[in-house]
N, C-alpha and C. Protein backbone atom coordinates (compact mmCIF):
# COMPACT_ATOMS: atom_id res chain seq x y z
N UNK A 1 -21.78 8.31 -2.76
CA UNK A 1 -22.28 9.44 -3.54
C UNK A 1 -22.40 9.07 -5.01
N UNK A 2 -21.22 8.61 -5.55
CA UNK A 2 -21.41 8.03 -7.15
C UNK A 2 -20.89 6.89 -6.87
N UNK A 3 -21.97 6.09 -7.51
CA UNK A 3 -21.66 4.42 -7.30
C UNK A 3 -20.33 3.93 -8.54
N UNK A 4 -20.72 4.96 -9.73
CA UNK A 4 -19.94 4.67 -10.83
C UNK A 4 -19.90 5.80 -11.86
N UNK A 5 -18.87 5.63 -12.79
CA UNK A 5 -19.16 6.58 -13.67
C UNK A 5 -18.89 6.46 -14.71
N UNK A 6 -19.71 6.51 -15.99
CA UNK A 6 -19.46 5.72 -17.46
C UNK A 6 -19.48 6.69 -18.25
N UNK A 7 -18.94 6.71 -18.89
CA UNK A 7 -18.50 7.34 -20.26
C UNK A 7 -16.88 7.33 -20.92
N UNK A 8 -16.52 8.44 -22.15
CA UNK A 8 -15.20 8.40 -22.65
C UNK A 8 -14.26 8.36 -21.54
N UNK A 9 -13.73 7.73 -21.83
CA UNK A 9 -12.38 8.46 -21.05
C UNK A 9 -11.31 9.42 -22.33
N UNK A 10 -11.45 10.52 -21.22
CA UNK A 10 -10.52 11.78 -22.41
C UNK A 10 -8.77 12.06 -22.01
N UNK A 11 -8.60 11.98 -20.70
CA UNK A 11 -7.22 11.78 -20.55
C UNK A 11 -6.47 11.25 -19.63
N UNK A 12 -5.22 10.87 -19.80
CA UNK A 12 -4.86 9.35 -18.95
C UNK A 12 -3.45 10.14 -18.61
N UNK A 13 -3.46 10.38 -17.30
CA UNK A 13 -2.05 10.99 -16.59
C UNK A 13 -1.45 9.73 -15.50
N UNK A 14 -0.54 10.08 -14.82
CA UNK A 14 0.25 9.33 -13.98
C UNK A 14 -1.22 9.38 -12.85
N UNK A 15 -1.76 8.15 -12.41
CA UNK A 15 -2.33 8.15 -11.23
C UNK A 15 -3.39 9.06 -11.51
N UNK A 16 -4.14 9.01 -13.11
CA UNK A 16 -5.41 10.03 -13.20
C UNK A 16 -6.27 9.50 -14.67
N UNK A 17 -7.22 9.50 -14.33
CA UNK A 17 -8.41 9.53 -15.50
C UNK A 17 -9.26 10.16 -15.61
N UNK A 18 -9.44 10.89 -16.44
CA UNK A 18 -10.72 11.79 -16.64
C UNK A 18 -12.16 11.13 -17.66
N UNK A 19 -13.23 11.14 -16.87
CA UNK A 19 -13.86 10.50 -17.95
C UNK A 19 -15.23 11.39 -17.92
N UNK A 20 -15.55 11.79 -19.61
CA UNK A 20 -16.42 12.75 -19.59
C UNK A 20 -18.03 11.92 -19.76
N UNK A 21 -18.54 12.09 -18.63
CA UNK A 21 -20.03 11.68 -18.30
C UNK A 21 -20.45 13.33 -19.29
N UNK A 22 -21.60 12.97 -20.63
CA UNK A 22 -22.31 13.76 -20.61
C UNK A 22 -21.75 15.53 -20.60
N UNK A 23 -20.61 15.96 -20.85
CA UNK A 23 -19.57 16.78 -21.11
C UNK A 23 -18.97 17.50 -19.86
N UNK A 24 -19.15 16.57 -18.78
CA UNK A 24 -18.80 16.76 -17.84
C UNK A 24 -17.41 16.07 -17.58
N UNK A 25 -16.54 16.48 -16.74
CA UNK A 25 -14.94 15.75 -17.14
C UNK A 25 -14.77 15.34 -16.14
N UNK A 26 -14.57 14.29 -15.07
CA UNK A 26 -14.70 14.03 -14.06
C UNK A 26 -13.53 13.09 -13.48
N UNK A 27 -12.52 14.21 -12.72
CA UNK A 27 -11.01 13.59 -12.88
C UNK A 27 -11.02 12.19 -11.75
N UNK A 28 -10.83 11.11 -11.99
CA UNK A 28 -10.71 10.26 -11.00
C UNK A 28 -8.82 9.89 -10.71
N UNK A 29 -8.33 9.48 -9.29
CA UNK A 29 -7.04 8.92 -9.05
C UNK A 29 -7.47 7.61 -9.07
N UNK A 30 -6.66 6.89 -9.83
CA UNK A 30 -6.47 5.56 -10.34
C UNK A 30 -5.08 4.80 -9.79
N UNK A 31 -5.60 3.82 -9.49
CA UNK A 31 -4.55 2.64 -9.59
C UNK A 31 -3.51 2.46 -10.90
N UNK A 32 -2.45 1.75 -10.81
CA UNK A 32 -1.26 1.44 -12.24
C UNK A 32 -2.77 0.20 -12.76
N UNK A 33 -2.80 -0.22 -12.19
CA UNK A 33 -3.96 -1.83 -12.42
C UNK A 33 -4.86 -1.72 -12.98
N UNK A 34 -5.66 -0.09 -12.77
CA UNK A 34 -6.90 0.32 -13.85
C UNK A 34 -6.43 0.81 -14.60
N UNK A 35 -5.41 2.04 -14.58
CA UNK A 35 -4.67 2.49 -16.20
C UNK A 35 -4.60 1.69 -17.06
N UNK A 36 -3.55 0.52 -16.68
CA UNK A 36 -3.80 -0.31 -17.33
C UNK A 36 -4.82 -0.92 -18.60
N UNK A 37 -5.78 -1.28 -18.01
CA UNK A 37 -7.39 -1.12 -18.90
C UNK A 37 -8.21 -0.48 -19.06
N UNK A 38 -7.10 0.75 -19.46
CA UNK A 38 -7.96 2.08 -20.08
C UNK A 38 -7.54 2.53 -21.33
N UNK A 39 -8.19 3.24 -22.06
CA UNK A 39 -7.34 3.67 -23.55
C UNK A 39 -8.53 5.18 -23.21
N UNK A 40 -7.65 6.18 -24.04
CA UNK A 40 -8.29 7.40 -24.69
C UNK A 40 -8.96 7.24 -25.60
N UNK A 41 -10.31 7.60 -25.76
CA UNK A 41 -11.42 7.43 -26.49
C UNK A 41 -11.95 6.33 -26.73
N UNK A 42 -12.24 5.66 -25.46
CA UNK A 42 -12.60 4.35 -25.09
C UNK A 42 -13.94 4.78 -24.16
N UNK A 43 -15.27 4.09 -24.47
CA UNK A 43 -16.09 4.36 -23.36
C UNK A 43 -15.68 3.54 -22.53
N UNK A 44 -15.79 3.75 -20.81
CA UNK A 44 -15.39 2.82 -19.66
C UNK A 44 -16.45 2.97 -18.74
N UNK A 45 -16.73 2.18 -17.87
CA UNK A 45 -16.99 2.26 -16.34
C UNK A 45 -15.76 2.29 -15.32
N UNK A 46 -15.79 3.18 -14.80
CA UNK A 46 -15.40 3.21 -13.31
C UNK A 46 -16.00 2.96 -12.28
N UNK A 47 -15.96 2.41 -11.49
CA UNK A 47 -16.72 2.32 -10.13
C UNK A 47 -15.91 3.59 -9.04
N UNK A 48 -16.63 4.11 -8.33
CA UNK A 48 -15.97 4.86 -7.41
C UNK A 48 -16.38 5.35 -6.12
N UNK A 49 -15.21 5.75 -5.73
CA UNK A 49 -15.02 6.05 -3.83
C UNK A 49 -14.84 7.31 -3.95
N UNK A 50 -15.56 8.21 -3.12
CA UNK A 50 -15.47 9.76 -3.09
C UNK A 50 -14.93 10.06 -1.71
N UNK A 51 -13.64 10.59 -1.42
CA UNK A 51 -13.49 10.91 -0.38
C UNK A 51 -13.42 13.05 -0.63
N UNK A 52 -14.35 13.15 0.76
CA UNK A 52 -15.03 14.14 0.69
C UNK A 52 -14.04 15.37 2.38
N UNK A 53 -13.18 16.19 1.97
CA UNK A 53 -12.33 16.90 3.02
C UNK A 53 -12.97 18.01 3.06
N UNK A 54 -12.62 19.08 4.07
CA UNK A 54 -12.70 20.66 3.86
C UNK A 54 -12.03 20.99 2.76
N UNK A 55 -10.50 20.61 2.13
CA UNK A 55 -10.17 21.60 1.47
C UNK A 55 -10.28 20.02 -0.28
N UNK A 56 -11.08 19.00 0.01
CA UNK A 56 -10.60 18.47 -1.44
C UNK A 56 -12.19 17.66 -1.48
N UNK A 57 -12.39 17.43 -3.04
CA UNK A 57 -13.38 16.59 -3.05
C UNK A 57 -12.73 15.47 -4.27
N UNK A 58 -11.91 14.29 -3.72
CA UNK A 58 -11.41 13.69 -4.61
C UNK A 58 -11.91 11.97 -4.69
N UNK A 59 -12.07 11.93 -6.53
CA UNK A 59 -12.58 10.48 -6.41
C UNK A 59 -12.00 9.63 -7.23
N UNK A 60 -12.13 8.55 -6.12
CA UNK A 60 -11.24 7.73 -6.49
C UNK A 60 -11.71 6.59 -7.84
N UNK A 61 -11.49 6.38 -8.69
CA UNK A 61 -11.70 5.05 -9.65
C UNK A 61 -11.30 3.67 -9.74
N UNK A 62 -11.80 2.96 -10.20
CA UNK A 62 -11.31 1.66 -10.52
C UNK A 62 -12.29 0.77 -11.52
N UNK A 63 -11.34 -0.35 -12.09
CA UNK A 63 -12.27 -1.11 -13.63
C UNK A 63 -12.90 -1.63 -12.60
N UNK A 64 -13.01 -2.42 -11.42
CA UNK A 64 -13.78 -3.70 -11.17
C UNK A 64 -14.12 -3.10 -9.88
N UNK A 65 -15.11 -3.98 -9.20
CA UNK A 65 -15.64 -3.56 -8.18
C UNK A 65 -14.89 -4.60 -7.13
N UNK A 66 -14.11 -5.47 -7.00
CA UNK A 66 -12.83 -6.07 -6.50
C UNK A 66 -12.41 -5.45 -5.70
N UNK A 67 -11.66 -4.00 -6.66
CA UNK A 67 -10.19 -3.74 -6.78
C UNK A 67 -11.16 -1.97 -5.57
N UNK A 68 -12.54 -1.78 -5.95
CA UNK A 68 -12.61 -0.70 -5.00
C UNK A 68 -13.25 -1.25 -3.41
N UNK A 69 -13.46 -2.88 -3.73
CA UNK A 69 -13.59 -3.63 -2.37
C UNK A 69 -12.08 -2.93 -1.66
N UNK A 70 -11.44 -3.75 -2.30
CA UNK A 70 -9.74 -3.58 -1.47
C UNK A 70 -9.84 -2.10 -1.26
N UNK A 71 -9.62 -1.56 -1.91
CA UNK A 71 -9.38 0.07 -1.52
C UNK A 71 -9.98 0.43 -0.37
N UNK A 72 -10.94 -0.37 -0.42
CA UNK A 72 -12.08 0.69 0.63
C UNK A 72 -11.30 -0.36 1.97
N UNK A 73 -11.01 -1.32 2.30
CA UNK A 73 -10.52 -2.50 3.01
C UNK A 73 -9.43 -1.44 3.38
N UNK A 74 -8.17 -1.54 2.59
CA UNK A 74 -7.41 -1.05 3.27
C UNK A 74 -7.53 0.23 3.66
N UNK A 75 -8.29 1.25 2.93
CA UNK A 75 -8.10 2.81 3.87
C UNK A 75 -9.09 2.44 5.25
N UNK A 76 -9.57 1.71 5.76
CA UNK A 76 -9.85 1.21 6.84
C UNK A 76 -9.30 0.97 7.94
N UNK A 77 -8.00 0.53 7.64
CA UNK A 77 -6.68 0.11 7.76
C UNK A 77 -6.27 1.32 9.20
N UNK A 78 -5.78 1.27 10.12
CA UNK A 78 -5.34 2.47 11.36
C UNK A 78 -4.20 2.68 10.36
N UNK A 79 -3.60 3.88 9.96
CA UNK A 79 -2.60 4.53 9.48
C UNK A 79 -1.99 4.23 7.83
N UNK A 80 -3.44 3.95 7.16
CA UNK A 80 -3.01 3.50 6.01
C UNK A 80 -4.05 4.27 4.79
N UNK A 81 -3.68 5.53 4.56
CA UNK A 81 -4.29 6.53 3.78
C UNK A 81 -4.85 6.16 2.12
N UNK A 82 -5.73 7.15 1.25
CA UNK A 82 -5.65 6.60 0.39
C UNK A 82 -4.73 6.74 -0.92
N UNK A 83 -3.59 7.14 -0.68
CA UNK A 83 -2.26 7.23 -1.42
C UNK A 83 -1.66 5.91 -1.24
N UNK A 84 -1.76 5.37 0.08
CA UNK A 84 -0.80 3.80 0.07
C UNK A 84 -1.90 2.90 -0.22
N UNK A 85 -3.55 2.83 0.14
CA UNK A 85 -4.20 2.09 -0.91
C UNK A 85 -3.77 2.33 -1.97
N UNK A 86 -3.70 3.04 -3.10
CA UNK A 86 -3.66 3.26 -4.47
C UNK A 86 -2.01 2.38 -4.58
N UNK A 87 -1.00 2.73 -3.95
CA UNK A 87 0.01 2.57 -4.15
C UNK A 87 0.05 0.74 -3.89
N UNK A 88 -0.38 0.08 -3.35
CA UNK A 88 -0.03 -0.72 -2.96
C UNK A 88 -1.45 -1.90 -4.11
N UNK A 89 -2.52 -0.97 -4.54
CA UNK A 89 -3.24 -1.90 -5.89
C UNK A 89 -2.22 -1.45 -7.24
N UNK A 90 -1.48 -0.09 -7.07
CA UNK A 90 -0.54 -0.34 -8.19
C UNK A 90 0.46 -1.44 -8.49
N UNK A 91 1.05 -2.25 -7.28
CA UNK A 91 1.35 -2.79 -7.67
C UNK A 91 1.42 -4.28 -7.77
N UNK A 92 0.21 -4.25 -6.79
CA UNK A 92 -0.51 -5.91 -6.98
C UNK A 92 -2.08 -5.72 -7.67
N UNK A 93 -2.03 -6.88 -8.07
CA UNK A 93 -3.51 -6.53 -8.71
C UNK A 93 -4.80 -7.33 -7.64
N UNK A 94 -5.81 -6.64 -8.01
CA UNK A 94 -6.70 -7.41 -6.75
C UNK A 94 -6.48 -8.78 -6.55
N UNK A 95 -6.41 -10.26 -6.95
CA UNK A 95 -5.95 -11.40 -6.82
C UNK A 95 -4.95 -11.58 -6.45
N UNK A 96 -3.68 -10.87 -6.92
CA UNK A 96 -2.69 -10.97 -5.74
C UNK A 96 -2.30 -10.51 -4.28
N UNK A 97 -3.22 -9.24 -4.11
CA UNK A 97 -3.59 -8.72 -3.26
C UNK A 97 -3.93 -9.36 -2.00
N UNK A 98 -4.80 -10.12 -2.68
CA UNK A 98 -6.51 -11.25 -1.69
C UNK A 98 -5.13 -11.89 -1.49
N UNK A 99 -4.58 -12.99 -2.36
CA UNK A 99 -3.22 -13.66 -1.92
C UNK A 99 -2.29 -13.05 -1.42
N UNK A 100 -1.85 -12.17 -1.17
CA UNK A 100 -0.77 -11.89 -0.08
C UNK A 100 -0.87 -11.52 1.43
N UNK A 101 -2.75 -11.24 1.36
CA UNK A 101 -3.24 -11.35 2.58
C UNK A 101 -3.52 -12.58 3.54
N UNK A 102 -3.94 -13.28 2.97
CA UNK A 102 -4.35 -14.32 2.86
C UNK A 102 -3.51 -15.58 3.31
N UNK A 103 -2.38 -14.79 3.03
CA UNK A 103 -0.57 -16.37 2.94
C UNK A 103 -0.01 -15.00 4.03
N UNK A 104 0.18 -14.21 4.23
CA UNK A 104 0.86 -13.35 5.29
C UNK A 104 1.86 -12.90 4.60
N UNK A 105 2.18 -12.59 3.48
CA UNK A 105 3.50 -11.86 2.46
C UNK A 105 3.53 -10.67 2.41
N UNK A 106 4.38 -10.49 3.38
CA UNK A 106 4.66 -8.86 3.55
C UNK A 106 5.33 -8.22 2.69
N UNK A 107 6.28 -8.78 2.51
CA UNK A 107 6.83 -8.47 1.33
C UNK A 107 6.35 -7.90 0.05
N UNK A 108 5.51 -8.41 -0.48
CA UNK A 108 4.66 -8.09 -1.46
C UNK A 108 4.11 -6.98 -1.44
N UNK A 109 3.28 -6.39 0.08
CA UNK A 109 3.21 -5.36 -0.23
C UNK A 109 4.17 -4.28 -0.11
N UNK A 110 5.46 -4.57 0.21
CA UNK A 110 5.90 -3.78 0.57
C UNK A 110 6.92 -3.24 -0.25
N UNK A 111 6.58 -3.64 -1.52
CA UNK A 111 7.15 -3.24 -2.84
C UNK A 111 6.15 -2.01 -3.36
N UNK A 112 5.40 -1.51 -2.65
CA UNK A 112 4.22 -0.28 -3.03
C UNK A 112 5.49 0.96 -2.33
N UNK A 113 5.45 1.93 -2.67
CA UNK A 113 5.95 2.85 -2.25
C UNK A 113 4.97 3.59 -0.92
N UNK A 114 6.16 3.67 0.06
CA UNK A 114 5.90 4.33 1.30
C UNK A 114 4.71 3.67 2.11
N UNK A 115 5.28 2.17 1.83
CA UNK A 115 4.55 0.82 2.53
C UNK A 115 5.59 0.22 3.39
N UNK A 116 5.86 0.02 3.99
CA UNK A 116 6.81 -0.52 5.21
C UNK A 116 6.33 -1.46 5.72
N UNK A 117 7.59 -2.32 6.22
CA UNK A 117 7.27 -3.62 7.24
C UNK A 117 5.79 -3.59 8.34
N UNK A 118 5.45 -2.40 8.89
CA UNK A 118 5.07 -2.25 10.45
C UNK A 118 3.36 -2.26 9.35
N UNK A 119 3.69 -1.26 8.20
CA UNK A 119 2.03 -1.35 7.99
C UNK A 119 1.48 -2.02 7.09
N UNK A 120 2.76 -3.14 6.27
CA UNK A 120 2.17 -4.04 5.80
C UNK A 120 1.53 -5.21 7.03
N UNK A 121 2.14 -5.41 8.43
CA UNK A 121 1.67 -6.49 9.30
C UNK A 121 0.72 -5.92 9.57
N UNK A 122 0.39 -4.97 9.86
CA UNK A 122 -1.34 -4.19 10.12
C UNK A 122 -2.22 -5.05 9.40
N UNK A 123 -2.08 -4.35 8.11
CA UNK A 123 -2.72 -4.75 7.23
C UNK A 123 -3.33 -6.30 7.16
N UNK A 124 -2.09 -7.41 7.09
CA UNK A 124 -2.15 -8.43 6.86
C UNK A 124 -3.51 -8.76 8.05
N UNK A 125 -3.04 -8.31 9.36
CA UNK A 125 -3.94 -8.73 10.65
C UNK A 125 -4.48 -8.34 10.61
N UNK A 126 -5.30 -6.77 9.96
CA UNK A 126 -6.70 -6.32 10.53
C UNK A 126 -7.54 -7.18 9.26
N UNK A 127 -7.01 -7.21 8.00
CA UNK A 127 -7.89 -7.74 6.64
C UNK A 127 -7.92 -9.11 6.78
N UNK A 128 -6.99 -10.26 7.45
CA UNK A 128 -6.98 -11.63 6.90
C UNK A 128 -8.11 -12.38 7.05
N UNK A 129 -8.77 -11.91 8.72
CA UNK A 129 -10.47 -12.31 8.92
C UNK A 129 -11.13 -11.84 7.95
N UNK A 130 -10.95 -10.85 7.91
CA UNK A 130 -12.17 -9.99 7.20
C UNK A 130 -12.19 -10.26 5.79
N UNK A 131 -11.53 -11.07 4.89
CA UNK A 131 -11.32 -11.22 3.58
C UNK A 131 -11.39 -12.87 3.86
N UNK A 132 -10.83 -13.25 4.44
CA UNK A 132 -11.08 -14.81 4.60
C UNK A 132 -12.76 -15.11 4.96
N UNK A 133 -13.16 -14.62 6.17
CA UNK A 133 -14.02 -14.70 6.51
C UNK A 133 -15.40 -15.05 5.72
N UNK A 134 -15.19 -13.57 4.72
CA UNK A 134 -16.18 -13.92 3.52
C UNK A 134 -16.45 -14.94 2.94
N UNK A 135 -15.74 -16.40 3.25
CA UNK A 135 -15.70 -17.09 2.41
C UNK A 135 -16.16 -18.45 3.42
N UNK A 136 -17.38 -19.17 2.90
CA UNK A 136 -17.76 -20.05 3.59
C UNK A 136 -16.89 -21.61 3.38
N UNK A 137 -16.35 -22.19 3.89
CA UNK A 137 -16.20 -23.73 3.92
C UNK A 137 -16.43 -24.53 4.71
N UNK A 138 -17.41 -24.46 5.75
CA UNK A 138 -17.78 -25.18 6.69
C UNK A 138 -19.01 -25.99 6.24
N UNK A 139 -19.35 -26.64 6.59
CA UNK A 139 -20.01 -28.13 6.25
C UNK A 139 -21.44 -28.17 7.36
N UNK A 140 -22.65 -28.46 7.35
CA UNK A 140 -23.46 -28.63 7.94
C UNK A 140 -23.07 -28.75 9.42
N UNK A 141 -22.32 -29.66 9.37
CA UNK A 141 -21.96 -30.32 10.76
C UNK A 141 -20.56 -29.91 11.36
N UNK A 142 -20.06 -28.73 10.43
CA UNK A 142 -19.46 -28.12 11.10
C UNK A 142 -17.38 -28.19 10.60
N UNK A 143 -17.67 -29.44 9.55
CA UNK A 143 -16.26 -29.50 9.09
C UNK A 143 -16.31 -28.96 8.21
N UNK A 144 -14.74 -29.32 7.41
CA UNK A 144 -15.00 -28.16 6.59
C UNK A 144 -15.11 -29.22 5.04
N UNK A 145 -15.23 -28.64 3.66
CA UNK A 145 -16.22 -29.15 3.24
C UNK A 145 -14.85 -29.63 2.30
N UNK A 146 -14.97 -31.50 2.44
CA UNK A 146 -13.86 -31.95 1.06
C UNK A 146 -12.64 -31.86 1.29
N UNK A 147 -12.20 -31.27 2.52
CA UNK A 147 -10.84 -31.01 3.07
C UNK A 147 -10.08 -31.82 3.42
N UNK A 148 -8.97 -32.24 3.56
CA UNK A 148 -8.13 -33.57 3.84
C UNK A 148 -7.99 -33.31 5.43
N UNK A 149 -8.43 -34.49 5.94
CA UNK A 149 -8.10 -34.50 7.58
C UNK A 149 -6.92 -33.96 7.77
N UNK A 150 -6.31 -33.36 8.64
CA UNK A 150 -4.66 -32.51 9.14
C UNK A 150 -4.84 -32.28 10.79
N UNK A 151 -6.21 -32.36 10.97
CA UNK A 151 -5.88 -32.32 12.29
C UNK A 151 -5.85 -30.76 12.85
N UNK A 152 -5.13 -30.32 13.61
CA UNK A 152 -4.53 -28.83 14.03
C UNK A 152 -3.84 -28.05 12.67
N UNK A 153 -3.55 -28.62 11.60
CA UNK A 153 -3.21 -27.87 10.58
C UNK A 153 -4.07 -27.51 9.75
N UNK A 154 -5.69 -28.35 10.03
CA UNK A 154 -7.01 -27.87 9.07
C UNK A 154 -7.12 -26.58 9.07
N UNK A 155 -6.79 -25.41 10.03
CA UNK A 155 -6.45 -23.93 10.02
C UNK A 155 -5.72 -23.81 8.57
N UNK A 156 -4.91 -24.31 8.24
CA UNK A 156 -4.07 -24.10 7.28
C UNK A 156 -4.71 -24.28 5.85
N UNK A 157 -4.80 -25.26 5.72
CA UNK A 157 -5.54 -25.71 4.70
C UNK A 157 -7.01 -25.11 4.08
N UNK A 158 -7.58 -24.81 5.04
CA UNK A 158 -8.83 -24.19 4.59
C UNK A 158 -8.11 -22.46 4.50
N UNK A 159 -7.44 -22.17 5.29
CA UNK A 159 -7.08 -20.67 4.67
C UNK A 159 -6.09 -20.75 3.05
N UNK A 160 -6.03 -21.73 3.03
CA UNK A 160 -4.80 -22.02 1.29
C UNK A 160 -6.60 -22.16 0.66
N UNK A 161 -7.38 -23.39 0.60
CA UNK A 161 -8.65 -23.13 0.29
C UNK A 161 -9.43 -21.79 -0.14
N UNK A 162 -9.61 -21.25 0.65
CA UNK A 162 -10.14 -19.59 0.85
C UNK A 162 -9.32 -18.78 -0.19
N UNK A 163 -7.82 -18.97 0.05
CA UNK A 163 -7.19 -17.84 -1.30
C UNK A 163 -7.53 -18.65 -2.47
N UNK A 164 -7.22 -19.70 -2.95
CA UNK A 164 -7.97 -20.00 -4.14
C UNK A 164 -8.99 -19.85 -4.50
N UNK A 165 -9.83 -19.97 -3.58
CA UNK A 165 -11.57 -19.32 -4.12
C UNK A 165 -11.77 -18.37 -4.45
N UNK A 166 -10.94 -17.32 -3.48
CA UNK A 166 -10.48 -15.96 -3.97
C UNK A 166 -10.27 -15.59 -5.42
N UNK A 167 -9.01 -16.61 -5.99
CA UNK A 167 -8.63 -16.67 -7.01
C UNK A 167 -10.04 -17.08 -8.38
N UNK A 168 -10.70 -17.30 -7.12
CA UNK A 168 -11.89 -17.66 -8.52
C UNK A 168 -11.88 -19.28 -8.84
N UNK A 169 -11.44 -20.43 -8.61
CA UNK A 169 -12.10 -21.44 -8.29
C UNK A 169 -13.11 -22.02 -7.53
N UNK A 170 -13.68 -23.00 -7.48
CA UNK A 170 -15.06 -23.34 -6.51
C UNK A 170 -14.54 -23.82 -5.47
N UNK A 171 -14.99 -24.04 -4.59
CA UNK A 171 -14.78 -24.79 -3.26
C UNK A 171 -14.33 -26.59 -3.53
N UNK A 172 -15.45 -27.05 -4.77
CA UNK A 172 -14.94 -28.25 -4.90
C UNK A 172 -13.61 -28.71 -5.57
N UNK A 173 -13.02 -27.58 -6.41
CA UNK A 173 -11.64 -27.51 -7.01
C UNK A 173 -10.82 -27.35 -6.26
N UNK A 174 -10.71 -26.40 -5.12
CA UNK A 174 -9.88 -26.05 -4.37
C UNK A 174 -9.66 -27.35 -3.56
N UNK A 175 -10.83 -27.75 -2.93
CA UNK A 175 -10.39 -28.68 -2.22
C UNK A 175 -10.05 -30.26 -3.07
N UNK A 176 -9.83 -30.37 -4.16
CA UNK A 176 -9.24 -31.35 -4.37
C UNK A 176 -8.10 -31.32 -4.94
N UNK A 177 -7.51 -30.16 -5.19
CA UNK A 177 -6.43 -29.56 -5.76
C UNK A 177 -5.42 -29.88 -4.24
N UNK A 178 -6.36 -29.56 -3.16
CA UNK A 178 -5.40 -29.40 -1.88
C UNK A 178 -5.36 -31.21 -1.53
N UNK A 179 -6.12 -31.89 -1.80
CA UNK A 179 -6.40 -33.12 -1.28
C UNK A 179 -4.59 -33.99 -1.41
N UNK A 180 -4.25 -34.43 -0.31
CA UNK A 180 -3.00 -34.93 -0.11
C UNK A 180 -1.82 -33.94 0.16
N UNK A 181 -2.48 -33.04 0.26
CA UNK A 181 -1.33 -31.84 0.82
C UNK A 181 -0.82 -31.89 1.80
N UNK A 182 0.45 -32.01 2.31
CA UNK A 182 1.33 -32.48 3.76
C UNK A 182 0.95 -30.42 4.39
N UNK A 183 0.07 -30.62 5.22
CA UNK A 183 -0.55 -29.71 5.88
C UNK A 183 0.91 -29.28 7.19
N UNK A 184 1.45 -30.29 7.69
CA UNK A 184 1.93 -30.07 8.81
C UNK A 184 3.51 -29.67 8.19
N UNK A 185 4.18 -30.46 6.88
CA UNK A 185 5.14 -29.33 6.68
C UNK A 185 5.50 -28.06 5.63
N UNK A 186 3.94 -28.02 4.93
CA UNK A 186 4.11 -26.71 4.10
C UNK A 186 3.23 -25.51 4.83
N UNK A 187 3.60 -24.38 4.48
CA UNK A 187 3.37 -22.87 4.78
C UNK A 187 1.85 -22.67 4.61
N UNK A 188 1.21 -21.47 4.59
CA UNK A 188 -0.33 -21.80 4.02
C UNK A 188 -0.14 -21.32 1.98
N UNK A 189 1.41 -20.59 2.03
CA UNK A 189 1.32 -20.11 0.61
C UNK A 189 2.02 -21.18 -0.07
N UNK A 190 2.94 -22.11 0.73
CA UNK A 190 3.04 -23.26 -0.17
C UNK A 190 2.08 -23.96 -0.59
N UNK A 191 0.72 -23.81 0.25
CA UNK A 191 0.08 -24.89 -0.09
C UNK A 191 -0.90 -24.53 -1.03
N UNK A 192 -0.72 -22.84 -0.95
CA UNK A 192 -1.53 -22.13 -2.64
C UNK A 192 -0.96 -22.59 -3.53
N UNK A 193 0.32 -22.76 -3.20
CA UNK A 193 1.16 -22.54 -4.82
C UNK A 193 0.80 -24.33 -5.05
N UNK A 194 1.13 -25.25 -4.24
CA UNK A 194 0.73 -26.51 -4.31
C UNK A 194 -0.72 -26.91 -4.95
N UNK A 195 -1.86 -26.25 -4.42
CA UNK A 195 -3.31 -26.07 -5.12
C UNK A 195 -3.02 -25.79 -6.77
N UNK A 196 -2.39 -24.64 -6.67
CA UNK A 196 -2.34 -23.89 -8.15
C UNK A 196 -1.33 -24.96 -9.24
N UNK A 197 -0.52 -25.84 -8.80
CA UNK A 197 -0.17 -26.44 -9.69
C UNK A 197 -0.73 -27.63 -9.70
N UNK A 198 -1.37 -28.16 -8.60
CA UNK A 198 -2.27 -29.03 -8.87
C UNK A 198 -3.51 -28.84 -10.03
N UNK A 199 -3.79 -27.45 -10.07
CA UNK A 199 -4.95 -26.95 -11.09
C UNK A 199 -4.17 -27.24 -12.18
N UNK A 200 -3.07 -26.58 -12.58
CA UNK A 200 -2.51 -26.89 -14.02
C UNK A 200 -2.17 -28.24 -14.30
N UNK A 201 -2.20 -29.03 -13.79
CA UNK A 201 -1.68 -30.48 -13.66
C UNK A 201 -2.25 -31.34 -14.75
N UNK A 202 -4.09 -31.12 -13.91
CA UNK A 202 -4.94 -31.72 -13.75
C UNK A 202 -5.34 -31.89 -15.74
């Protein structure tokens, strides 16, 4: 219904922004992650999700179009409303997000309020295709592209691959960041964190 909505923003509550399009005041629920990069009497964009009930017409905001990917990802989610989306971009930000899906860290989300063990593993399993997926590394012929041979652990490696790209490196960084990575005895998030200090290294 509204792809976005630009103008002032006039007031900034717990989990609320109002931003007046044209003297219209147009309350959006926000993430801690977009508050964040908002100020009063600041023009902004929001991007937004309208969820439309019998008794509510409430819309949702966010700075980046990322962070209302995820949103929309997880209220997708079987039993995961859009109060524990919001709750759970409050307290990861979209990049850590993509990474905790991505490495299987339940934990992480489960520092969001009224996120639990059972529907952070949902989560992890219905999104990890579907967020990985997006992301090509396969090679003409079918390998994957720059990747260190591993054998049965190339699963691994190209999903550590995939969250870094996530993170916003290229395919050719990632994979040389990963290049010599012992595939068979690190995790797939050791082998992010292994990529990522290979980036600072370098």
């Amino acid at each position: 219904m509204f792809y976005y909505l630009s103008g002032k923003i006039t007031v900034l509550e717990a989990g609320l922004a109002v931003v007046d399009c044209g003297g219209v005041g147009y309350a959006c629920h926000c993430s801690t992650y977009t508050q964040s990069q908002l100020r009063v009497g600041e023009e902004k964009r929001l991007y937004t999700h309208v969820n439309v009930k019998e008794d509510a017409f409430d819309i949702y905001g966010f700075s980046g179009r990322e962070e209302l990917r995820l949103f929309e990802l997880l209220t997708g989610v079987t039993g995961v409303g859009p109060a524990s989306a919001l709750a759970i971009l409050s307290v990861l930000s979209p990049d850590q997000l993509t990474l905790a899906i991505l490495t299987g860290d339940e934990k992480a989300m489960t520092r969001a309020k009224g996120v639990g063990a059972k529907s952070a593993k949902r989560i992890i399993l219905e999104l990890k295709d579907k967020i990985g997926g997006e992301l090509d590394f396969s090679a003409g012929s079918g390998g994957a592209v720059g990747l260190p041979a591993v054998g049965q652990d190339s699963g691994k490696v190209a999903l550590a691959a995939a969250a870094l790209a996530e993170l916003g490196y290229s395919q050719t960084e990632a994979a040389a960041a990963l290049k010599g990575a012992d595939a068979e005895a690190l995790s797939v998030e050791e082998l992010v964190r292994y990529g990522l200090r290979a980036m600072v290294m370098k």
